[in-house]
C-alpha atoms as a PDB file:
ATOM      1  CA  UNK A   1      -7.846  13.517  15.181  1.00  0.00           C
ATOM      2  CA  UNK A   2     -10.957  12.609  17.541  1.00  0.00           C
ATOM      3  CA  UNK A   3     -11.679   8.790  16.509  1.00  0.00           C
ATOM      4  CA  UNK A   4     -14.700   8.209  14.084  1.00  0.00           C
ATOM      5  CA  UNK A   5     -18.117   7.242  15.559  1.00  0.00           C
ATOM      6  CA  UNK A   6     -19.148   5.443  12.249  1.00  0.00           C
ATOM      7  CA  UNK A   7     -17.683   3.214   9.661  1.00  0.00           C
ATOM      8  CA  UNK A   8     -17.615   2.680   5.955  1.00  0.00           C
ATOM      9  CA  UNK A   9     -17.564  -0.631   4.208  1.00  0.00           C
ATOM     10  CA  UNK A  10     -17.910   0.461   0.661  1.00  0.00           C
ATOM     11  CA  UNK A  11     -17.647   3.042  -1.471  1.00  0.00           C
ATOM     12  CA  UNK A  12     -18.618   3.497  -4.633  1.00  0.00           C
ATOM     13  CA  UNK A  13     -17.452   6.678  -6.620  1.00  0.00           C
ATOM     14  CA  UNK A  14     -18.179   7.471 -10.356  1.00  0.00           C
ATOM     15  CA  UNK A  15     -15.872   9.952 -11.936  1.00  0.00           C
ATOM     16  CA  UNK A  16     -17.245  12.622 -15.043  1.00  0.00           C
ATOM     17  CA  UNK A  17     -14.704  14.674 -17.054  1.00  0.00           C
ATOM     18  CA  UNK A  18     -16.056  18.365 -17.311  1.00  0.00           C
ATOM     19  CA  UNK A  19     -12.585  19.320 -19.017  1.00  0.00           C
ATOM     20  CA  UNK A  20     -13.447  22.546 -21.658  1.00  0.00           C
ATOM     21  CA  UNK A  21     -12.752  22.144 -24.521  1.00  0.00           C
ATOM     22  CA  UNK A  22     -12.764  18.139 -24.604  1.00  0.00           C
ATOM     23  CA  UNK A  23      -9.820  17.443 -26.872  1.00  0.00           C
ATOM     24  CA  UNK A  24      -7.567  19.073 -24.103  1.00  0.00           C
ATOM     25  CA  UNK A  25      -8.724  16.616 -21.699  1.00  0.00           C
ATOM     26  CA  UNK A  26      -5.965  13.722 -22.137  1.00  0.00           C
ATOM     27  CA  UNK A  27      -4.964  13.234 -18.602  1.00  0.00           C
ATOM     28  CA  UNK A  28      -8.653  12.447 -17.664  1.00  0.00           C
ATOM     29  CA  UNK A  29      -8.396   9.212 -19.389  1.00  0.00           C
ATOM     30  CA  UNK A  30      -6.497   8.089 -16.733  1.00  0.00           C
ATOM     31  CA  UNK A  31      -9.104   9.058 -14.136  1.00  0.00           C
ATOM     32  CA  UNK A  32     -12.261   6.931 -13.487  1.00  0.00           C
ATOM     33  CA  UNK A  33     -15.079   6.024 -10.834  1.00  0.00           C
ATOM     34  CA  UNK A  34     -13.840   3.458  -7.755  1.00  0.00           C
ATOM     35  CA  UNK A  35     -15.804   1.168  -6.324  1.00  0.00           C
ATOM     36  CA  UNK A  36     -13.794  -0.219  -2.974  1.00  0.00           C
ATOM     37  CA  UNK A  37     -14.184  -1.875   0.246  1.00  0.00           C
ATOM     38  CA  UNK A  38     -12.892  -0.912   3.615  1.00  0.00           C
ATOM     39  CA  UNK A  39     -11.595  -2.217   6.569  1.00  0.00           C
ATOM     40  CA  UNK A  40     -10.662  -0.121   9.532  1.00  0.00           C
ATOM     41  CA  UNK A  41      -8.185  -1.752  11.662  1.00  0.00           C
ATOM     42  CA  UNK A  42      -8.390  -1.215  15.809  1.00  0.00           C
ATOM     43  CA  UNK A  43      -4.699  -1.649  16.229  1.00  0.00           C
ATOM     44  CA  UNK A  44      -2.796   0.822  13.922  1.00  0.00           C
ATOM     45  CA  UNK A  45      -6.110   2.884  13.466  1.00  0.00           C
ATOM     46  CA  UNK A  46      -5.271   3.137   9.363  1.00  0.00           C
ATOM     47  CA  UNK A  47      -7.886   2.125   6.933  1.00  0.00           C
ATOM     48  CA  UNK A  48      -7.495  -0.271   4.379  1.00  0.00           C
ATOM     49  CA  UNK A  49      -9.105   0.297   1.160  1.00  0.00           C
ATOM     50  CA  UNK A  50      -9.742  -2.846  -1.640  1.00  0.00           C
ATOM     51  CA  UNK A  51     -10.279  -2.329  -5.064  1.00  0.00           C
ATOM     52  CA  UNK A  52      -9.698  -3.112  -8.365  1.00  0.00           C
ATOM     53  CA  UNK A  53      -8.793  -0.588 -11.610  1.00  0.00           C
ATOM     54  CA  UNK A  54      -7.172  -1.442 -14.936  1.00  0.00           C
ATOM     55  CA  UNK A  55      -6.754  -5.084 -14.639  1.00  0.00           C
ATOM     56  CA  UNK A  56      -5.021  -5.121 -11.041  1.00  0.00           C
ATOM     57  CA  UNK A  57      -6.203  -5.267  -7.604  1.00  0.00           C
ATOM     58  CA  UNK A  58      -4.813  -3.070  -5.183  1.00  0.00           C
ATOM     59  CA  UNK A  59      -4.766  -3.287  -1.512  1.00  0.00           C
ATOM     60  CA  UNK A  60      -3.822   0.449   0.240  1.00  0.00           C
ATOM     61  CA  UNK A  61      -3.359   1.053   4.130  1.00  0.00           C
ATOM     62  CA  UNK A  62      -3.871   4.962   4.271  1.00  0.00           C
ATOM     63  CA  UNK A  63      -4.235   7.337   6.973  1.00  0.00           C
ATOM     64  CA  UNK A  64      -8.185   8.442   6.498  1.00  0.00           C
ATOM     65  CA  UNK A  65      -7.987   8.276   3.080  1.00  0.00           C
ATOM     66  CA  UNK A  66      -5.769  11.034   2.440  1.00  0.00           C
ATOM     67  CA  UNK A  67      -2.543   9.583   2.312  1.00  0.00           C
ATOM     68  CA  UNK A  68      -1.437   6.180   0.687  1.00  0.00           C
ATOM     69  CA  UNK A  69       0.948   4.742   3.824  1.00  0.00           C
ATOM     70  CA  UNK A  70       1.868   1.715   1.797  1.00  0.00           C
ATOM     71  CA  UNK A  71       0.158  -0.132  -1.308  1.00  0.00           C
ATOM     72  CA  UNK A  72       0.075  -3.777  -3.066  1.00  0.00           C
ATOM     73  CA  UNK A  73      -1.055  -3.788  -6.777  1.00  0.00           C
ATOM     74  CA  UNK A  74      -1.439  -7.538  -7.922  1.00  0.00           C
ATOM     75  CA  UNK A  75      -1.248  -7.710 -12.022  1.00  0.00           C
ATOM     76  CA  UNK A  76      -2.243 -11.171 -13.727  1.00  0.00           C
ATOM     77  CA  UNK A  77      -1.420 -10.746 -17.424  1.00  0.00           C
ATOM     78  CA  UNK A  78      -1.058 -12.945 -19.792  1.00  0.00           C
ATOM     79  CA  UNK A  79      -1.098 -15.281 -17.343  1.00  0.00           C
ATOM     80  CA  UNK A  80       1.809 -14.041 -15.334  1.00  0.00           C
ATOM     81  CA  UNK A  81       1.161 -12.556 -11.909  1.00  0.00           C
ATOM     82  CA  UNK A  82       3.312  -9.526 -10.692  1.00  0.00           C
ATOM     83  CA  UNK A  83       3.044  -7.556  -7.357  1.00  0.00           C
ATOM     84  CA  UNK A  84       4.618  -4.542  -6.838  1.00  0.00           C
ATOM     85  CA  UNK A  85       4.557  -3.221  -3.488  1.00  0.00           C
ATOM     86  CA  UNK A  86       5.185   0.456  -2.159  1.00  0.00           C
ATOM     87  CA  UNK A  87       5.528   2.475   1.332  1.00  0.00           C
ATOM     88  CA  UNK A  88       6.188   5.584   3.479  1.00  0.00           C
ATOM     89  CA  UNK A  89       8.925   5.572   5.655  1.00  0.00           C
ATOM     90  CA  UNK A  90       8.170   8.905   7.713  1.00  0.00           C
ATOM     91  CA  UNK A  91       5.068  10.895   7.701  1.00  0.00           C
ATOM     92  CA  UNK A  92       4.733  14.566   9.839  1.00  0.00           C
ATOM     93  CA  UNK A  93       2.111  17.194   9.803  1.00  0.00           C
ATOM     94  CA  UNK A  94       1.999  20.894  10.874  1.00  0.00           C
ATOM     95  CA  UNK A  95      -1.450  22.764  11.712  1.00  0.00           C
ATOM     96  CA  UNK A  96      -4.820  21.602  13.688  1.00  0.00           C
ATOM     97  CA  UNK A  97      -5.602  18.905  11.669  1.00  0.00           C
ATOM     98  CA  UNK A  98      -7.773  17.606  15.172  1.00  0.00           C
ATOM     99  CA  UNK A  99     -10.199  20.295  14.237  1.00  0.00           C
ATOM    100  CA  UNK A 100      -9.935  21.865  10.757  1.00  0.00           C
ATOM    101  CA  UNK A 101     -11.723  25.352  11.012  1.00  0.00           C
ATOM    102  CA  UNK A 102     -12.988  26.816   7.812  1.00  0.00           C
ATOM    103  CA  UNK A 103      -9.945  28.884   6.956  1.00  0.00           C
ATOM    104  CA  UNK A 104      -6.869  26.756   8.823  1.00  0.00           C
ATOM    105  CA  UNK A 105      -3.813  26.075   6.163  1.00  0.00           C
ATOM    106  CA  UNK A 106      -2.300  22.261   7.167  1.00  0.00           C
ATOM    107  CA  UNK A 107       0.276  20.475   5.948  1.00  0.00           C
ATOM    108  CA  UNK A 108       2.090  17.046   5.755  1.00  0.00           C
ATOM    109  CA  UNK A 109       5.210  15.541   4.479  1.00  0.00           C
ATOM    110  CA  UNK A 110       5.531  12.203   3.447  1.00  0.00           C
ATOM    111  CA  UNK A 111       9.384  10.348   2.611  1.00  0.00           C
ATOM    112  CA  UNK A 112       9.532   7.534   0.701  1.00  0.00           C
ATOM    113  CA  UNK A 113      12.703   5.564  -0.529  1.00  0.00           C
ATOM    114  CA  UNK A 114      13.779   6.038  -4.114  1.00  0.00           C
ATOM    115  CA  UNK A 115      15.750   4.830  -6.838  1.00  0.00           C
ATOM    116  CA  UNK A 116      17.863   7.688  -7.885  1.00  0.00           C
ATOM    117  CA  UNK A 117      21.337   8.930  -9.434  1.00  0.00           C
ATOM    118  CA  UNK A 118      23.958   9.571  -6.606  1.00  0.00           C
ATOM    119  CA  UNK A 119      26.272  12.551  -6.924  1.00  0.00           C
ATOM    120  CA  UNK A 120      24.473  14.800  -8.519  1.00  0.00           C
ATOM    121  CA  UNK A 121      23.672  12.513 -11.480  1.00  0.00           C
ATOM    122  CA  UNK A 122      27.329  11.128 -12.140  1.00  0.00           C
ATOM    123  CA  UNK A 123      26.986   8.237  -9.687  1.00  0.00           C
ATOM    124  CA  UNK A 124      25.581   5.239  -9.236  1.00  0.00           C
ATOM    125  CA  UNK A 125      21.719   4.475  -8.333  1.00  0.00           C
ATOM    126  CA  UNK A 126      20.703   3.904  -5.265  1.00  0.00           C
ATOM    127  CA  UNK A 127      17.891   4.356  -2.684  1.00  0.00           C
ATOM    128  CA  UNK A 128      17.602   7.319  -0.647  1.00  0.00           C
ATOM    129  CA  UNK A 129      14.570   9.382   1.119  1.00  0.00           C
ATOM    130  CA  UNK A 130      12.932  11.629  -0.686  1.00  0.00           C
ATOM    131  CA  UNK A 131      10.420  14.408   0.989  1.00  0.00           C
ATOM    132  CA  UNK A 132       7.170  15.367  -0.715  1.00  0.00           C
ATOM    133  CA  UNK A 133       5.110  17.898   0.941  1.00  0.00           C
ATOM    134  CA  UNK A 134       2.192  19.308   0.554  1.00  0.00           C
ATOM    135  CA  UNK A 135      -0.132  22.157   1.552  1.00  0.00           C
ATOM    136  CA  UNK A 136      -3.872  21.924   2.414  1.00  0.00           C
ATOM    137  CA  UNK A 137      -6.716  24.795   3.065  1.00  0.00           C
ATOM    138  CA  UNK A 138      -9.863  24.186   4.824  1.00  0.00           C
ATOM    139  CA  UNK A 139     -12.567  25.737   2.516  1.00  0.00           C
ATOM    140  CA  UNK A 140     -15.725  25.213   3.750  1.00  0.00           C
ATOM    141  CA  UNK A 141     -18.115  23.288   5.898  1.00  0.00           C
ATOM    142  CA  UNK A 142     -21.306  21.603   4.545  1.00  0.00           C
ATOM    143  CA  UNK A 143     -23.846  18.646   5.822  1.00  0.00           C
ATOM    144  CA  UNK A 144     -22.401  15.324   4.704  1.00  0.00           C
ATOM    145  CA  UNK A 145     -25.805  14.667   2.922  1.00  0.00           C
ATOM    146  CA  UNK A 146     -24.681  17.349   0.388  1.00  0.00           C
ATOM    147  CA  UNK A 147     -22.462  14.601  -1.300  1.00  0.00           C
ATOM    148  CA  UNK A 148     -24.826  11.422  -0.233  1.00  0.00           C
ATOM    149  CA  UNK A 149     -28.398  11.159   1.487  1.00  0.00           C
ATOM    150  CA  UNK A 150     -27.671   8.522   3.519  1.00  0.00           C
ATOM    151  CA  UNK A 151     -24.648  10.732   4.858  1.00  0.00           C
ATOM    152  CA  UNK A 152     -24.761  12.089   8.543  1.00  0.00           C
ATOM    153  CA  UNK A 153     -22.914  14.240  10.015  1.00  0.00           C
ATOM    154  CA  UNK A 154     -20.436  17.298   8.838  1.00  0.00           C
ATOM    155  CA  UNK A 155     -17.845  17.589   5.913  1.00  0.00           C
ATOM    156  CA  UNK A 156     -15.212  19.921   5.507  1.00  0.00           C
ATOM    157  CA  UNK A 157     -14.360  20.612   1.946  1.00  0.00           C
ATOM    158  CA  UNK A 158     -10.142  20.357   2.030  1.00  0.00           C
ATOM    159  CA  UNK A 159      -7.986  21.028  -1.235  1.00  0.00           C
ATOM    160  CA  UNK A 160      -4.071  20.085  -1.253  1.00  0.00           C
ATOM    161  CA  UNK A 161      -0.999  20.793  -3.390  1.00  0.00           C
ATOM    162  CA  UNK A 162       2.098  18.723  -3.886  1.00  0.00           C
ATOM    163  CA  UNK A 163       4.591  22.138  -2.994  1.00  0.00           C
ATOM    164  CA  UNK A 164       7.052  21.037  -5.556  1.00  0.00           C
ATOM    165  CA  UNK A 165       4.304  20.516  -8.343  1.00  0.00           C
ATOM    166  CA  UNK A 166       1.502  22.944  -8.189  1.00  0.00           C
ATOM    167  CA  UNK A 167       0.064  21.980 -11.506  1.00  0.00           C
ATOM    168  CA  UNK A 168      -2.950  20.278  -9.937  1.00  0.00           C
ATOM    169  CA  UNK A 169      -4.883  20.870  -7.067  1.00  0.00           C
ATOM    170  CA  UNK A 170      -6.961  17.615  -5.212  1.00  0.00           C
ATOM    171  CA  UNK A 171     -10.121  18.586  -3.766  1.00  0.00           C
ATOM    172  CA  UNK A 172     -11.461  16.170  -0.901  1.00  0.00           C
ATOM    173  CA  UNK A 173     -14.841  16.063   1.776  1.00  0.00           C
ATOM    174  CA  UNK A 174     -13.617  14.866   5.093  1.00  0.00           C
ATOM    175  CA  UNK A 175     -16.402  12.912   6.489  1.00  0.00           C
ATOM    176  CA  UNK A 176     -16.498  13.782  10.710  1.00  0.00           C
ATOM    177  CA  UNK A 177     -18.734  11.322  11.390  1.00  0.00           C
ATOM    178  CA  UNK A 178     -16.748   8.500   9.914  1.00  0.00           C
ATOM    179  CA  UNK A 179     -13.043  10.103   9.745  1.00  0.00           C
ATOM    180  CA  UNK A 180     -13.015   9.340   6.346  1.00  0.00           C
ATOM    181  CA  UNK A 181     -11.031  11.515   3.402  1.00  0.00           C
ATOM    182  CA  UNK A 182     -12.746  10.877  -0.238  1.00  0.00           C
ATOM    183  CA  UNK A 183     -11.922  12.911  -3.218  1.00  0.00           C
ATOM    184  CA  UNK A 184     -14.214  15.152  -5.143  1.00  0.00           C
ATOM    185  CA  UNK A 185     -12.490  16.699  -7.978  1.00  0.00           C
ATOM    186  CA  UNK A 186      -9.195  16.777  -9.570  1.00  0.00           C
ATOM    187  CA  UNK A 187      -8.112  20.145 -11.263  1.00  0.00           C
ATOM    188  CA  UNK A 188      -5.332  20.928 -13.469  1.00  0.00           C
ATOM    189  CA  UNK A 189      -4.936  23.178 -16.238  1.00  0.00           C
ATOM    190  CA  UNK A 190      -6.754  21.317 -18.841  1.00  0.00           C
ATOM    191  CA  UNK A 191      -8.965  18.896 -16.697  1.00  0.00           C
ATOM    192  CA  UNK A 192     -11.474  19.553 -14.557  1.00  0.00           C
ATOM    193  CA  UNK A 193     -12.723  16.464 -13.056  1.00  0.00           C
ATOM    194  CA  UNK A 194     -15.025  15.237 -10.164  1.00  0.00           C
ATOM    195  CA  UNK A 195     -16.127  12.246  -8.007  1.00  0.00           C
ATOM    196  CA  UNK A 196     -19.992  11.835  -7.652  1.00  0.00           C
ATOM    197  CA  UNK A 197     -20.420   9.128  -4.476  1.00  0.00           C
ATOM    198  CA  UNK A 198     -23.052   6.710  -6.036  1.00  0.00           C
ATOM    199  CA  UNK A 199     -23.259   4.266  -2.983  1.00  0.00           C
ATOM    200  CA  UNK A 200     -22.426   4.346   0.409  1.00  0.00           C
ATOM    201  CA  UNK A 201     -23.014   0.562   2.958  1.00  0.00           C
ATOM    202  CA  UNK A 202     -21.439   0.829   6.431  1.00  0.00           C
END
């Protein structure tokens, strides 16, 4: 993908729940606004997003903000401090994800390590990869100022699908200028939620 000509430092998103009807909504709860800090780093080209939800502060290295490469969450309760710590071990796409016409299908696949029965069940645990993959459409192409003012440049509109769990659909703007993922809306059967960028410093 052609290397951004702008950065972002921070990022503030708020999230609103337009779930119908309401009482339907419970998975929403879990989703709110973000308010994070970036750091793009020269060497690996991967961005490193700051933030803090819940209680814990999380540190994420992800490739443009579409994909979590690794991730730290850091949990003091009660006075006890726990980190857990995840990461990819192989990541591939298929498609022109350089360009992304209106219209182009992409996807990736992303292995991780997990802690699973052996044997079909009737072993032991133990650690093997595991493939997700997902599927990705181009839908359309606005001005970045549709989803901020002080935006510049082009977005593409991109929404993706976890192919072994097609209950929800995650709908993101990928900022050209800046080479920059950020999610818009979340959709599942009963929730329909979206992101509403609030501030924007680079």
């Amino acid at each position: 993908m052609p290397k951004p000509e702008k950065s972002i430092q921070h990022l503030r998103r708020v999230f609103k729940d337009n779930s119908e009807p309401r009482q339907y909504s419970d998975e929403a709860v879990r989703l709110n606004g973000r308010d994070s800090k970036y750091l793009s780093d020269e060497t690996s080209k991967q961005l490193t997003e700051r933030f803090k939800d819940r209680g814990s502060q999380w540190a994420k290295v992800t490739f443009r903000g579409l994909i979590d490469l690794a991730e730290s969450e850091f949990n003091n309760h009660a006075g006890e401090i726990t980190i857990e710590n995840k990461a990819l071990t192989k990541l591939s796409f298929e498609g022109d994800w350089a360009n992304m016409p209106v219209g182009a299908l992409l996807r990736y696949t992303a292995q991780d390590m997990q802690l699973l029965y052996t044997n079909d069940g009737k072993g032991p645990r133990a650690l093997v990869p595991v493939d997700d993959r997902y599927s990705c459409e181009v839908q359309s192409q606005k001005p970045a100022s549709t989803y901020h003012p002080s935006l510049t440049g082009t977005a593409k509109v991109l929404s993706c699908t976890r192919d072994a769990y097609q209950y929800s659909t995650d709908i993101y703007v990928y900022l050209e200028m800046y080479g920059m993922f950020v999610p818009i809306q979340y959709v599942t059967r009963n929730v329909q939620g979206e992101w509403t960028i609030e501030v924007v410093e680079s």
